[in-house]
C-alpha atoms as a PDB file:
ATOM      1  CA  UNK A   1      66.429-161.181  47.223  1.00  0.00           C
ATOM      2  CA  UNK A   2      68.359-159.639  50.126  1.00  0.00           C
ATOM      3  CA  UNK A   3      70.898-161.482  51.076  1.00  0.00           C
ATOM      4  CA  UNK A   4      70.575-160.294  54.799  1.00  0.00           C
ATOM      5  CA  UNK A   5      67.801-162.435  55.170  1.00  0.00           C
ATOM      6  CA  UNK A   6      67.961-166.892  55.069  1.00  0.00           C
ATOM      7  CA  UNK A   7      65.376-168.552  52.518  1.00  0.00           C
ATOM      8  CA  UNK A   8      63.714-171.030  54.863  1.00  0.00           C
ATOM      9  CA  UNK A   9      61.154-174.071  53.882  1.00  0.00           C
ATOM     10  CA  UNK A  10      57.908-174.729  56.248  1.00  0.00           C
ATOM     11  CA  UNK A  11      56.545-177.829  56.292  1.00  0.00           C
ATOM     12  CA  UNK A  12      53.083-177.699  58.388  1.00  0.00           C
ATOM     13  CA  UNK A  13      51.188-180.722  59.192  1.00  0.00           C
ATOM     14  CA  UNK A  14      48.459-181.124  56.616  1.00  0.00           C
ATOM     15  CA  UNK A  15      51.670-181.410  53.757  1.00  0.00           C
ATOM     16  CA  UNK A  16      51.665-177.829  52.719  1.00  0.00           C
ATOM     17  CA  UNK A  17      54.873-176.031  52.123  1.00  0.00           C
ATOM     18  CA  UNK A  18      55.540-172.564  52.128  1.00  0.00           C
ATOM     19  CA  UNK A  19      59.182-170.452  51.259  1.00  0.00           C
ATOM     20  CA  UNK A  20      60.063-167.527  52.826  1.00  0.00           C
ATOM     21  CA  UNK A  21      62.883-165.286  53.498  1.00  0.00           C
ATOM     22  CA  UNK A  22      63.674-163.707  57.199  1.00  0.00           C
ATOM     23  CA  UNK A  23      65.922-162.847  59.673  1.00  0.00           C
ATOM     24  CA  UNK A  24      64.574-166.153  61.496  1.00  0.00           C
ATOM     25  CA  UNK A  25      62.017-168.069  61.918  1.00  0.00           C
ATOM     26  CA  UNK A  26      60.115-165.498  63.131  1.00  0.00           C
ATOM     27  CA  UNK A  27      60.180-162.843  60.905  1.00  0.00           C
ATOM     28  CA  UNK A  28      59.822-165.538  57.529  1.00  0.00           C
ATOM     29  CA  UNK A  29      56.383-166.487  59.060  1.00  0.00           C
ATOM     30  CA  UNK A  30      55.382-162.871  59.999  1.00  0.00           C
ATOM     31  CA  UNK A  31      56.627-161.830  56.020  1.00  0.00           C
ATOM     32  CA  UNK A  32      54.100-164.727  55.077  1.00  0.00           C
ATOM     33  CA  UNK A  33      51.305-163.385  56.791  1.00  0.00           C
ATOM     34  CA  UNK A  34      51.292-165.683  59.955  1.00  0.00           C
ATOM     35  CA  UNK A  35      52.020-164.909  63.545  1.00  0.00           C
ATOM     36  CA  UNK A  36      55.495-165.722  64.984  1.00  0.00           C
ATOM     37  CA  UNK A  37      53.315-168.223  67.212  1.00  0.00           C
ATOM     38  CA  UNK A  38      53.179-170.079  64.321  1.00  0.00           C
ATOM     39  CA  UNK A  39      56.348-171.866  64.475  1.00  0.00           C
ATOM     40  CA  UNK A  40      55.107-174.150  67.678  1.00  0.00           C
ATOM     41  CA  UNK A  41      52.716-175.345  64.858  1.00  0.00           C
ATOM     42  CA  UNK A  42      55.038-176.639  62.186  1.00  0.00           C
ATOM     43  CA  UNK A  43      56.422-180.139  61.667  1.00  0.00           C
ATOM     44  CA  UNK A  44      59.638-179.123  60.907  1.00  0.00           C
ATOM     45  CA  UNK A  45      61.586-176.106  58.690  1.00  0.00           C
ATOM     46  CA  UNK A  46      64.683-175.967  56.441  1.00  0.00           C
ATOM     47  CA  UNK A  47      67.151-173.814  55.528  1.00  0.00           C
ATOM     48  CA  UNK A  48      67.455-173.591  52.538  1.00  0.00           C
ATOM     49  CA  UNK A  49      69.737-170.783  51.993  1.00  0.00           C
ATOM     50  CA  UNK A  50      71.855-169.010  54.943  1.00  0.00           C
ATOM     51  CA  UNK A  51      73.141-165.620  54.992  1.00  0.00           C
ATOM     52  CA  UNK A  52      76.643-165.259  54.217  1.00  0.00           C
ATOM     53  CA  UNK A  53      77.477-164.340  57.838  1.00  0.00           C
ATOM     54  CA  UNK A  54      75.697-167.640  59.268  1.00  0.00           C
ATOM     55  CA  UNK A  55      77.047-169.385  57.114  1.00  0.00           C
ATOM     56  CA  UNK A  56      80.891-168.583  58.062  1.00  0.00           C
ATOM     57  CA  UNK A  57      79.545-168.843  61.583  1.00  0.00           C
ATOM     58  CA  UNK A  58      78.537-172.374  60.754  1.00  0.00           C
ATOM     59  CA  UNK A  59      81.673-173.317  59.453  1.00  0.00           C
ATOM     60  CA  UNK A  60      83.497-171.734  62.653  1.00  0.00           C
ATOM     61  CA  UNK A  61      81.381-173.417  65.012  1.00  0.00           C
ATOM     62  CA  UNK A  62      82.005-177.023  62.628  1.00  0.00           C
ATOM     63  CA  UNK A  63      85.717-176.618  62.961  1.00  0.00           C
ATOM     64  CA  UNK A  64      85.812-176.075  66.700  1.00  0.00           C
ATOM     65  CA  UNK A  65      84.494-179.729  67.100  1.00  0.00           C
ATOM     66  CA  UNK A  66      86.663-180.866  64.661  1.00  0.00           C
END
């Protein structure tokens, strides 16, 4: 997959999980097939799998409070 995009997991409240790959949140549920509103309706997400760009960001932002 592209890796301009971060693999998130979606856990919803009856115990489904879904994968999918997006920019954000956003766009991972709207590649799915559900509305952005979605998200308000989840228990909780992962990431799974950051683009390489958020993931140096990360790291920045982890050594500043170090």
């Amino acid at each position: 997959m592209a890796e301009d995009t971060t693999l998130f997991r979606f856990h919803w409240p009856d115990g489904v999980t879904a994968e999918g790959r997006g920019l954000d949140v956003a766009d991972a549920l709207e590649k799915l097939g559900f509305g952005a509103e979605a998200a308000k309706t989840l228990v909780y997400y992962e990431v799974l799998q950051e683009t390489p760009e958020d993931q140096a960001r990360n790291e920045m932002i982890k050594d500043a409070y170090r």
